[in-house]
Protein backbone atom coordinates (compact mmCIF):
# COMPACT_ATOMS: atom_id res chain seq x y z
CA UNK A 1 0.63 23.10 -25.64
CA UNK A 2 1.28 19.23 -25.69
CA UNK A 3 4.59 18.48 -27.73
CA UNK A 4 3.47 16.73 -31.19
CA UNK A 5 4.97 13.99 -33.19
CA UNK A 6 6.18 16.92 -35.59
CA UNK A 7 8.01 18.28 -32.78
CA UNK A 8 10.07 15.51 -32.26
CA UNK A 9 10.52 14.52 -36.00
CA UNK A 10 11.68 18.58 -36.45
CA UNK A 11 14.08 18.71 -33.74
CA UNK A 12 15.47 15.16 -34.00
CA UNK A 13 15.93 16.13 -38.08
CA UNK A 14 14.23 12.52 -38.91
CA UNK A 15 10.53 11.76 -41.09
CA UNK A 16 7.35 11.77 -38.83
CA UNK A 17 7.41 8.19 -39.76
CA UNK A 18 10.68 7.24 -38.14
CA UNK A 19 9.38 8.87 -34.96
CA UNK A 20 6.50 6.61 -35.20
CA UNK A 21 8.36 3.54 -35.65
CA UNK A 22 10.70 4.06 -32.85
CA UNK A 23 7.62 3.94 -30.65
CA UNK A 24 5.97 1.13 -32.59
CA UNK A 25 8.31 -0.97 -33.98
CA UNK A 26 11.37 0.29 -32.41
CA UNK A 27 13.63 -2.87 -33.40
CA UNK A 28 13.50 -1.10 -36.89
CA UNK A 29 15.25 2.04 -36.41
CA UNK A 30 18.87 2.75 -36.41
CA UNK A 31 19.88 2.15 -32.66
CA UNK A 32 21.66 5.88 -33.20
CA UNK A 33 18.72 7.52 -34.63
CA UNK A 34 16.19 5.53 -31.94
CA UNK A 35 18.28 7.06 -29.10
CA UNK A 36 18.25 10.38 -30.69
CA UNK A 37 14.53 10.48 -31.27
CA UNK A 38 13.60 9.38 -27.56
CA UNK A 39 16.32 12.06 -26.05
CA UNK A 40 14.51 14.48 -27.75
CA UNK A 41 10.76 13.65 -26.95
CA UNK A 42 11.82 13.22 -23.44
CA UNK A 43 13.02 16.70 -23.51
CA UNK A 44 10.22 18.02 -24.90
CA UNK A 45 7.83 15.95 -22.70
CA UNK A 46 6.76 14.03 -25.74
CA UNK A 47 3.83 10.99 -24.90
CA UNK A 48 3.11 9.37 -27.96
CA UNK A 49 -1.25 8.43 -28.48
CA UNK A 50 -1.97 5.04 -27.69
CA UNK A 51 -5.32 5.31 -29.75
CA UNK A 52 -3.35 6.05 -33.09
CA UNK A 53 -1.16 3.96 -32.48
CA UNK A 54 -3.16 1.24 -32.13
CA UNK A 55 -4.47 1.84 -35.60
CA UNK A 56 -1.15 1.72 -37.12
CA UNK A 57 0.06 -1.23 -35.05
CA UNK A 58 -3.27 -3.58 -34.51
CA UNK A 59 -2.01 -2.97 -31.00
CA UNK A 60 -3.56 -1.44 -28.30
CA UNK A 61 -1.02 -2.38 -25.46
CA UNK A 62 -3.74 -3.40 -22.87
CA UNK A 63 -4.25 -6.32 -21.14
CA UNK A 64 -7.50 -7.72 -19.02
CA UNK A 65 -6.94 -9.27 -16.53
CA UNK A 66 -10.54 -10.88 -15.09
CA UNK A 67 -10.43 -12.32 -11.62
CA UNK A 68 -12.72 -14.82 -9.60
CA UNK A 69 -13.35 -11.44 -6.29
CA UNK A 70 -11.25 -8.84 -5.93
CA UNK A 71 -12.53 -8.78 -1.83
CA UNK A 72 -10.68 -11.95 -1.52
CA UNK A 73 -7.45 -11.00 -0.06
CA UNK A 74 -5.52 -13.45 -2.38
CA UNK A 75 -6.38 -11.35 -5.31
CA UNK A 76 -4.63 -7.81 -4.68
CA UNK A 77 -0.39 -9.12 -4.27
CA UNK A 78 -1.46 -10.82 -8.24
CA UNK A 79 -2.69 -8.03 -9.02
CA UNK A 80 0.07 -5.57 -8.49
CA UNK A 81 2.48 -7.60 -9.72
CA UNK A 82 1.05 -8.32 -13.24
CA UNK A 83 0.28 -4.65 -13.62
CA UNK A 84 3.82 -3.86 -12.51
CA UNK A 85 5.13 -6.53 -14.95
CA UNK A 86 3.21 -5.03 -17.74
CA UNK A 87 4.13 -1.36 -17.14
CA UNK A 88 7.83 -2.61 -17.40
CA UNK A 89 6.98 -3.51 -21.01
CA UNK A 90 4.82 -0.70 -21.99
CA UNK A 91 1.12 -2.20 -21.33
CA UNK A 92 -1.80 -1.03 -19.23
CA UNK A 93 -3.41 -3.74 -17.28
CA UNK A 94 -7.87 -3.27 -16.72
CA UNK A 95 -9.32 -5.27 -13.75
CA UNK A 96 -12.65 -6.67 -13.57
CA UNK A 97 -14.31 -9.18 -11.36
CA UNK A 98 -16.72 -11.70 -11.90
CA UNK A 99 -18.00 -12.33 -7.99
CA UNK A 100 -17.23 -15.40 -8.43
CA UNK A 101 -20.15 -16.40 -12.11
CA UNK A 102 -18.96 -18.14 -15.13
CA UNK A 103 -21.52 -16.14 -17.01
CA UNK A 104 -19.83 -12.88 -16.25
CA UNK A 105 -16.62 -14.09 -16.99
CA UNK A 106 -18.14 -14.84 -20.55
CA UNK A 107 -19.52 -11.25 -20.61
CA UNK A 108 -16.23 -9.49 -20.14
CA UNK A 109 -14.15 -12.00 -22.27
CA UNK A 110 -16.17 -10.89 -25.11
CA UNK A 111 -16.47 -7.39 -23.44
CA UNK A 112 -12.54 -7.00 -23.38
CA UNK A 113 -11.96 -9.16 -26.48
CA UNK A 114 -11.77 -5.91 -28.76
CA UNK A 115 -10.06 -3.51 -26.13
CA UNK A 116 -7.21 -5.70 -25.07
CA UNK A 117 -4.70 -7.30 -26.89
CA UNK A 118 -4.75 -10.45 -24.82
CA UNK A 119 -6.67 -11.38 -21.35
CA UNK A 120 -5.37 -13.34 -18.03
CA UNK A 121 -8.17 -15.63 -16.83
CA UNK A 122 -7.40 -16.06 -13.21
CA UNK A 123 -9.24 -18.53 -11.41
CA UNK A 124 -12.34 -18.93 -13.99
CA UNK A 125 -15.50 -21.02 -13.03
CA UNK A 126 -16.29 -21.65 -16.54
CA UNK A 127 -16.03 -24.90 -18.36
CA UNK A 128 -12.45 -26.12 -20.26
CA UNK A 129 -14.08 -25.90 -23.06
CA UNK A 130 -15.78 -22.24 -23.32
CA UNK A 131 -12.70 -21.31 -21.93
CA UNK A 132 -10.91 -22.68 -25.46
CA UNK A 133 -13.79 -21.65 -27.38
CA UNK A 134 -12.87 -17.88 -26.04
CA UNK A 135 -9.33 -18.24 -26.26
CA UNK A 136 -10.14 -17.99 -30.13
CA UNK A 137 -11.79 -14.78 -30.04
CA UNK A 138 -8.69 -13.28 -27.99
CA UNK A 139 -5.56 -14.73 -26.47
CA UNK A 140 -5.77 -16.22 -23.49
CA UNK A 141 -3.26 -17.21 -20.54
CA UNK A 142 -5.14 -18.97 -17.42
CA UNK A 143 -3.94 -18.36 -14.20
CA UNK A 144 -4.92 -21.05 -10.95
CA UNK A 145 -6.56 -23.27 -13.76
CA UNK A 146 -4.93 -26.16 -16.46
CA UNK A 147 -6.89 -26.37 -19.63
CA UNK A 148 -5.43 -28.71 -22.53
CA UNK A 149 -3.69 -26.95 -24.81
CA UNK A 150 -3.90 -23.32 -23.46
CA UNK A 151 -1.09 -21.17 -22.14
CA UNK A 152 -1.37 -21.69 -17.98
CA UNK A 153 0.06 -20.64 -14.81
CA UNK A 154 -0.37 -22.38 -11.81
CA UNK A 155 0.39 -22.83 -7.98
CA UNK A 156 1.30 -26.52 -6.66
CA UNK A 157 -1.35 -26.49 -4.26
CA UNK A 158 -1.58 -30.39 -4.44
CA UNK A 159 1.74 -30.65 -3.25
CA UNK A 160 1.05 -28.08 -0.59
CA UNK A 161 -2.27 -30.22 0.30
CA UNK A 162 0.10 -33.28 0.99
CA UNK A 163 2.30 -31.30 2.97
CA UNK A 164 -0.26 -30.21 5.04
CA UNK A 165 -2.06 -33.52 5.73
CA UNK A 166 1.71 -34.68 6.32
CA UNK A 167 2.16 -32.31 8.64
CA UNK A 168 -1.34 -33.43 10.61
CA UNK A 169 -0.84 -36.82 10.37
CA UNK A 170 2.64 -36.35 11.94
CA UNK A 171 1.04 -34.30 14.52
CA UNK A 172 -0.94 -37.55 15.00
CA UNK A 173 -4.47 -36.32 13.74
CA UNK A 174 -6.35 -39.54 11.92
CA UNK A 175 -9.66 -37.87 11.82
CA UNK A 176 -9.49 -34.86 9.18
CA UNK A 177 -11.79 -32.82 7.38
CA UNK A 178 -11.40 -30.91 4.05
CA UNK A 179 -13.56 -28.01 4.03
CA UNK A 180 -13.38 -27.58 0.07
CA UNK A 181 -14.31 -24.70 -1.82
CA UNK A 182 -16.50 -23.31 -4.92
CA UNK A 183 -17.97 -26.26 -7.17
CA UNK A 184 -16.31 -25.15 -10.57
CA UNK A 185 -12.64 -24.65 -9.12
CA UNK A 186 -10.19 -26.38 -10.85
CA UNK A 187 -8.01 -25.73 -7.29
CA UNK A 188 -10.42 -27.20 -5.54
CA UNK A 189 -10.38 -30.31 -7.03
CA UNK A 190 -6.76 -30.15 -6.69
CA UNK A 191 -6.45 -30.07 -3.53
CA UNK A 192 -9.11 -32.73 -2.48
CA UNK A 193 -7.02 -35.00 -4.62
CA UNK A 194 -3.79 -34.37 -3.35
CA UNK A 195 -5.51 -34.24 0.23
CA UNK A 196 -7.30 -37.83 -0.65
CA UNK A 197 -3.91 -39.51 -1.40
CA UNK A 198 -2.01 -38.18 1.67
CA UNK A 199 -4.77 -39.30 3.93
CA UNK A 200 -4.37 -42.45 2.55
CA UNK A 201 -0.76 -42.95 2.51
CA UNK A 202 -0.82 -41.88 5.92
CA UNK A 203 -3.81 -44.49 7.31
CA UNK A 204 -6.09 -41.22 8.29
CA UNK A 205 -9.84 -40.97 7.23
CA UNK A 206 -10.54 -37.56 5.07
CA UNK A 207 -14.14 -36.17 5.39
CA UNK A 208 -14.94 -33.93 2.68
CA UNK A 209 -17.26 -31.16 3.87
CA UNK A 210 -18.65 -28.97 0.38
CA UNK A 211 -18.85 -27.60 -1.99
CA UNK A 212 -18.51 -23.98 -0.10
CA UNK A 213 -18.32 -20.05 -0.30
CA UNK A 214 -14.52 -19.38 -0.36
CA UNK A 215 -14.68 -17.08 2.15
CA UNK A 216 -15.00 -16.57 5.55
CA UNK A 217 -19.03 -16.91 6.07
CA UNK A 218 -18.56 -20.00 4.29
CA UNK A 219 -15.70 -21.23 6.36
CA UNK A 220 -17.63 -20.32 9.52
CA UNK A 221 -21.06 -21.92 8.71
CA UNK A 222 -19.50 -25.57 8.73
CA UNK A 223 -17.79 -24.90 12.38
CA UNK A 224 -20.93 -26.94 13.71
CA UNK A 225 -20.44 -29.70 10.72
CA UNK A 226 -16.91 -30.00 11.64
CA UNK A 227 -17.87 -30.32 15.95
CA UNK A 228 -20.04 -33.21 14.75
CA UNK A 229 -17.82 -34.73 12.76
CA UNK A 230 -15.42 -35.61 15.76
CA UNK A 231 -12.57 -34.53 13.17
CA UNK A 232 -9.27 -33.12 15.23
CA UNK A 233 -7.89 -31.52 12.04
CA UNK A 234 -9.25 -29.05 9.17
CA UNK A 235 -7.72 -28.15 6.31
CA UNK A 236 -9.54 -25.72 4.52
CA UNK A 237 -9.54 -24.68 1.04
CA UNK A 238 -8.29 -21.02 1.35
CA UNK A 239 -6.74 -19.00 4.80
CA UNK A 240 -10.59 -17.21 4.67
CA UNK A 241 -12.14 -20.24 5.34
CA UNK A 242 -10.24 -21.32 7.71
CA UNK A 243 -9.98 -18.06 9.82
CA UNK A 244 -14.10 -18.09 9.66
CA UNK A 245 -14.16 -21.35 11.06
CA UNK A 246 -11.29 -20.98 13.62
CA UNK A 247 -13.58 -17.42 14.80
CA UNK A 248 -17.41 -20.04 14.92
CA UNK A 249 -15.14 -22.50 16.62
CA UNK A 250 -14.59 -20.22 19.50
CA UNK A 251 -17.84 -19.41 19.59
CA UNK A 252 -19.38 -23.17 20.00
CA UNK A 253 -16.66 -24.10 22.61
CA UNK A 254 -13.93 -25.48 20.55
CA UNK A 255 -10.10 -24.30 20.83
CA UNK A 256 -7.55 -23.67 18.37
CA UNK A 257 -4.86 -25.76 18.13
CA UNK A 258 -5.99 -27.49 21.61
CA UNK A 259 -9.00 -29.47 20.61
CA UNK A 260 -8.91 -29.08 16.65
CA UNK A 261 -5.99 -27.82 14.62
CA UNK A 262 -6.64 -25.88 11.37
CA UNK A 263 -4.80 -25.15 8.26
CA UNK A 264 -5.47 -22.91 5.73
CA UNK A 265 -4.04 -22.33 2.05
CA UNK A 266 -2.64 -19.03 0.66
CA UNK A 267 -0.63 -16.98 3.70
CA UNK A 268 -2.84 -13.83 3.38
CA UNK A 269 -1.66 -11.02 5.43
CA UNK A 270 -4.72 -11.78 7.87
CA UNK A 271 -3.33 -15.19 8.37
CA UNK A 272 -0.13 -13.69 10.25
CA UNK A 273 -2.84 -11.67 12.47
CA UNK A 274 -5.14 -14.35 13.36
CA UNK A 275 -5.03 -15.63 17.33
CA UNK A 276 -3.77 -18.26 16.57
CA UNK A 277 -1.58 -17.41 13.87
CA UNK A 278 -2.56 -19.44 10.97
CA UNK A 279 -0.67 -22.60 9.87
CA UNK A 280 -0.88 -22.05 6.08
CA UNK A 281 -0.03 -23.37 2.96
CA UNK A 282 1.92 -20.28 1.12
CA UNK A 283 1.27 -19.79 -2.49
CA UNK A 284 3.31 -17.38 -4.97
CA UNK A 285 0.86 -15.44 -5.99
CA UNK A 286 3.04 -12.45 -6.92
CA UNK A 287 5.05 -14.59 -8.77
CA UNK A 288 2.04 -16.17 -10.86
CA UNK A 289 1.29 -12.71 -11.82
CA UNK A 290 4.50 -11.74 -13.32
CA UNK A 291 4.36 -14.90 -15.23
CA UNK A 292 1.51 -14.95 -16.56
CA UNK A 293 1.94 -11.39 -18.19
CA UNK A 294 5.28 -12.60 -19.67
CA UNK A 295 3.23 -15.80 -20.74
CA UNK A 296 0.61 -13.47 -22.72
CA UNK A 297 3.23 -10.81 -24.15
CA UNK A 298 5.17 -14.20 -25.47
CA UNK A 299 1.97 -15.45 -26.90
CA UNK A 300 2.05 -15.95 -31.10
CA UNK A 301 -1.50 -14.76 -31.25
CA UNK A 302 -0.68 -11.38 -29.24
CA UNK A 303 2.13 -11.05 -32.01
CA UNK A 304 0.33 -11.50 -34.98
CA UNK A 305 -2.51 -9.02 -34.10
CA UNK A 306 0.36 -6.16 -35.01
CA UNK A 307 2.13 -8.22 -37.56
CA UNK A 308 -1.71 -8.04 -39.32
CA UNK A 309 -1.62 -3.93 -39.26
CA UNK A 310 -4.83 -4.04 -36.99
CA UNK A 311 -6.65 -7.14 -37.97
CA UNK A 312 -8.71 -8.15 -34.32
CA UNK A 313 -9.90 -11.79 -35.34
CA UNK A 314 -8.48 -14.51 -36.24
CA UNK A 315 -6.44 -14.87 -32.98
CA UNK A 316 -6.33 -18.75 -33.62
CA UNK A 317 -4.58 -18.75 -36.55
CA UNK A 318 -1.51 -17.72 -34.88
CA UNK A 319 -1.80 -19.84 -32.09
CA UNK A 320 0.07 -20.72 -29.91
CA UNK A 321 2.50 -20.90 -26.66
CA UNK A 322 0.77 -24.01 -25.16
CA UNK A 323 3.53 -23.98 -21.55
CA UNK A 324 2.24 -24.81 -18.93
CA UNK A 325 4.17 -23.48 -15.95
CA UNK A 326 3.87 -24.72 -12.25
CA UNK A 327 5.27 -22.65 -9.11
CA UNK A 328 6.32 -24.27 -5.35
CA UNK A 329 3.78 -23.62 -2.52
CA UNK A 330 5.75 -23.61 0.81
CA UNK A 331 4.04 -25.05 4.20
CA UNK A 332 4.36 -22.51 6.50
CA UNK A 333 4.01 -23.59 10.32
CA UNK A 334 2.16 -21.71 12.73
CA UNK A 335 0.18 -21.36 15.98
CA UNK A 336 -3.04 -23.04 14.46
CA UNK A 337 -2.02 -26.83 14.99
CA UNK A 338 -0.88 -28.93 17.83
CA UNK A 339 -0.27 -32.53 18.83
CA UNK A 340 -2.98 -34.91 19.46
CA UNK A 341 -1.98 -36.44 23.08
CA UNK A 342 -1.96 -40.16 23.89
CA UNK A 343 -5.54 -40.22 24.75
CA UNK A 344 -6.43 -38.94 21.41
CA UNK A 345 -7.96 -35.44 22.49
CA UNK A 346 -5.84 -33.33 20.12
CA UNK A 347 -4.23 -30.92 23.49
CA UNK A 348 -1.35 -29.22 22.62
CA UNK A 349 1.97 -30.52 25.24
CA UNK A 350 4.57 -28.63 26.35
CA UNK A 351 6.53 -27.23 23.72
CA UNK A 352 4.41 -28.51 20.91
CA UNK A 353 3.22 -25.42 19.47
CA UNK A 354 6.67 -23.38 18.75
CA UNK A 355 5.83 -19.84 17.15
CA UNK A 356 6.60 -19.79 13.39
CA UNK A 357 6.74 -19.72 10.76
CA UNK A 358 9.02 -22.30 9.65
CA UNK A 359 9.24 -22.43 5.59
CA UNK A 360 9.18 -25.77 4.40
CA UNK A 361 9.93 -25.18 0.52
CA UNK A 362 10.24 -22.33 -1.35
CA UNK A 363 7.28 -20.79 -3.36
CA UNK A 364 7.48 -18.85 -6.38
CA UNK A 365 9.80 -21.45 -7.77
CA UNK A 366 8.66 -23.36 -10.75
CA UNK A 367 8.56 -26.88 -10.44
CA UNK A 368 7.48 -28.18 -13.62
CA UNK A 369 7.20 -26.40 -17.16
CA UNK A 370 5.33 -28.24 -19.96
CA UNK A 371 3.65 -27.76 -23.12
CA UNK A 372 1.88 -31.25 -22.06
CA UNK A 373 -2.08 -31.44 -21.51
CA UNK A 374 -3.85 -31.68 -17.70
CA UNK A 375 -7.15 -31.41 -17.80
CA UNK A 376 -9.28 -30.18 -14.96
């Protein structure tokens, strides 16, 4: 038979109520009698019931953590390291995806709202503001995404845009085309920016091919598009894309890096397999992960819902950690771009291509923290 609370209190000679609070509020027992009580229900393989204490705490340590597609190979290293990060402090992490539909996302906020004691939004389609409306029924932290006045965590892919475009225009590429991604992504936007300004700076013409698919289908249905387009650089909005379109390229005659170069965003393991391997933009995806769990677990809302004894509304009355934190993305050189020669037909010369990667940056790294307002 399972070892009870009773057991515990009886053999660590303290109240049943002491053995709850070192498991609920343990910052209010004795540090002697706290280690006393866990030695002992470790010994007697003690595992105290989330359910009840969730009714005595107003906590129910879970977290939700929605995401954009869990088959996008982005996804899965963010994953495992916020549910890693929340073990570490005692919380259960539930996955769901929305395939990429604001209205689902809506669903399972609400859905979650009284199962969880906070969500992570990563990479939402819906509006800024249904995303604060929502962040008052249960606290939020948005992940890949700024919204004004909410807690966020995201990757500097605008700076790894400019790299990128640096790094074509050095090659000598003034015909490029952005292949950009889902209408709705704040990233996307982001990048196309960043991209714009780069192109600019550099005296290259950007064509903007999109909205698209994020994924490989989608990156491969505009190889045609791009052929037409007489571009000798891509960059596309994620490493899928651009591995779709590097495979149609193939397939209508065109050679990567030799007559176009590509560059994708992300460094997914796939983009290390590719032939060529895929010149990338690196994002810290891990790293956003662990964050943003610390961001939510930090967050006054997810605080007061125990401080309240088990009240579940009202979250904006506590609010609320507004920091926004930024990471580095890293341009990582590969295979998948060459110079354009003298005569302008981008042909790789000897020694041009040199097998990566090189790391130019370090991601992971935050490079700004604010509690400032950016609106998508």
């Amino acid at each position: 038979m399972p070892a009870t609370i009773r057991d515990v209190a009886r053999a660590s000679g303290v109240h049943i109520s002491t053995v709850s609070r070192t498991f609920s509020a343990p910052h209010l027992v004795n540090p002697e009698t706290r280690g006393r009580v866990l030695a002992c229900a470790e010994e007697l393989g003690y595992r105290p019931n989330r359910a009840a204490r969730a009714l005595i705490t107003g906590r129910t340590h879970n977290i939700g953590l929605i995401i954009a597609d869990i088959a996008n190979p982005f996804f899965p290293p963010l994953i495992k390291a916020a549910e890693s990060q929340a073990r570490q402090r005692d919380y259960h992490v539930f996955v769901a995806d929305t395939n990429e539909d604001p209205v689902a996302e809506e669903e399972l906020v609400h859905a979650l709202a009284k199962q969880v004691d906070g969500v992570l939004l990563c990479s939402p389609r819906m509006s800024n503001s249904l995303i604060e409306q929502l962040s008052r029924e249960v606290p939020l932290v948005v992940i890949n995404r700024q919204v004004a006045g909410l807690p966020c965590v995201t990757m500097d892919v605008g700076q790894g845009a400019r790299a990128a475009i640096e790094h074509l225009t050095g090659l000598g590429h003034r015909r490029v085309a952005l292949l950009s991604g889902p209408r709705g992504s704040w990233t996307s936007r982001e990048i196309r920016r960043a991209a714009g300004v780069a192109a600019r700076a550099a005296g290259a013409e950007l064509t903007v091919l999109g909205p698209n698919a994020p994924t490989e289908t989608g990156g491969g249905a505009l190889a045609e598009q791009v052929r037409r387009s007489e571009v000798t650089a891509v960059l596309a909005y994620n490493d899928l894309m651009a591995i779709g379109l590097i495979e149609e390229l193939d397939a209508i005659g065109l050679r990567v890096p030799q007559d176009v170069s590509v560059v994708g965003i992300d460094d997914i393991t796939l983009s290390r397999l590719t032939r060529p391997k895929l010149t990338t933009v690196a994002t810290p995806t891990a790293a956003a992960g662990r964050t943003a769990v610390d961001m939510l677990l930090q967050h006054d809302a997810v605080a007061a819902r125990g401080s309240r004894g088990g009240g579940r509304s009202g979250a904006s009355d506590d609010r609320r950690t507004t920091a926004q934190v930024m990471l580095q993305t890293e341009l990582v050189i590969r295979d998948s771009t060459a110079a354009v020669p003298a005569d302008g037909r981008p042909r790789p010369e000897a020694g041009s291509v040199t097998p990566g990667p090189h790391r130019l940056a370090g991601p992971g790294r935050p490079t700004a923290t604010t509690g400032g307002v950016v609106a998508s």
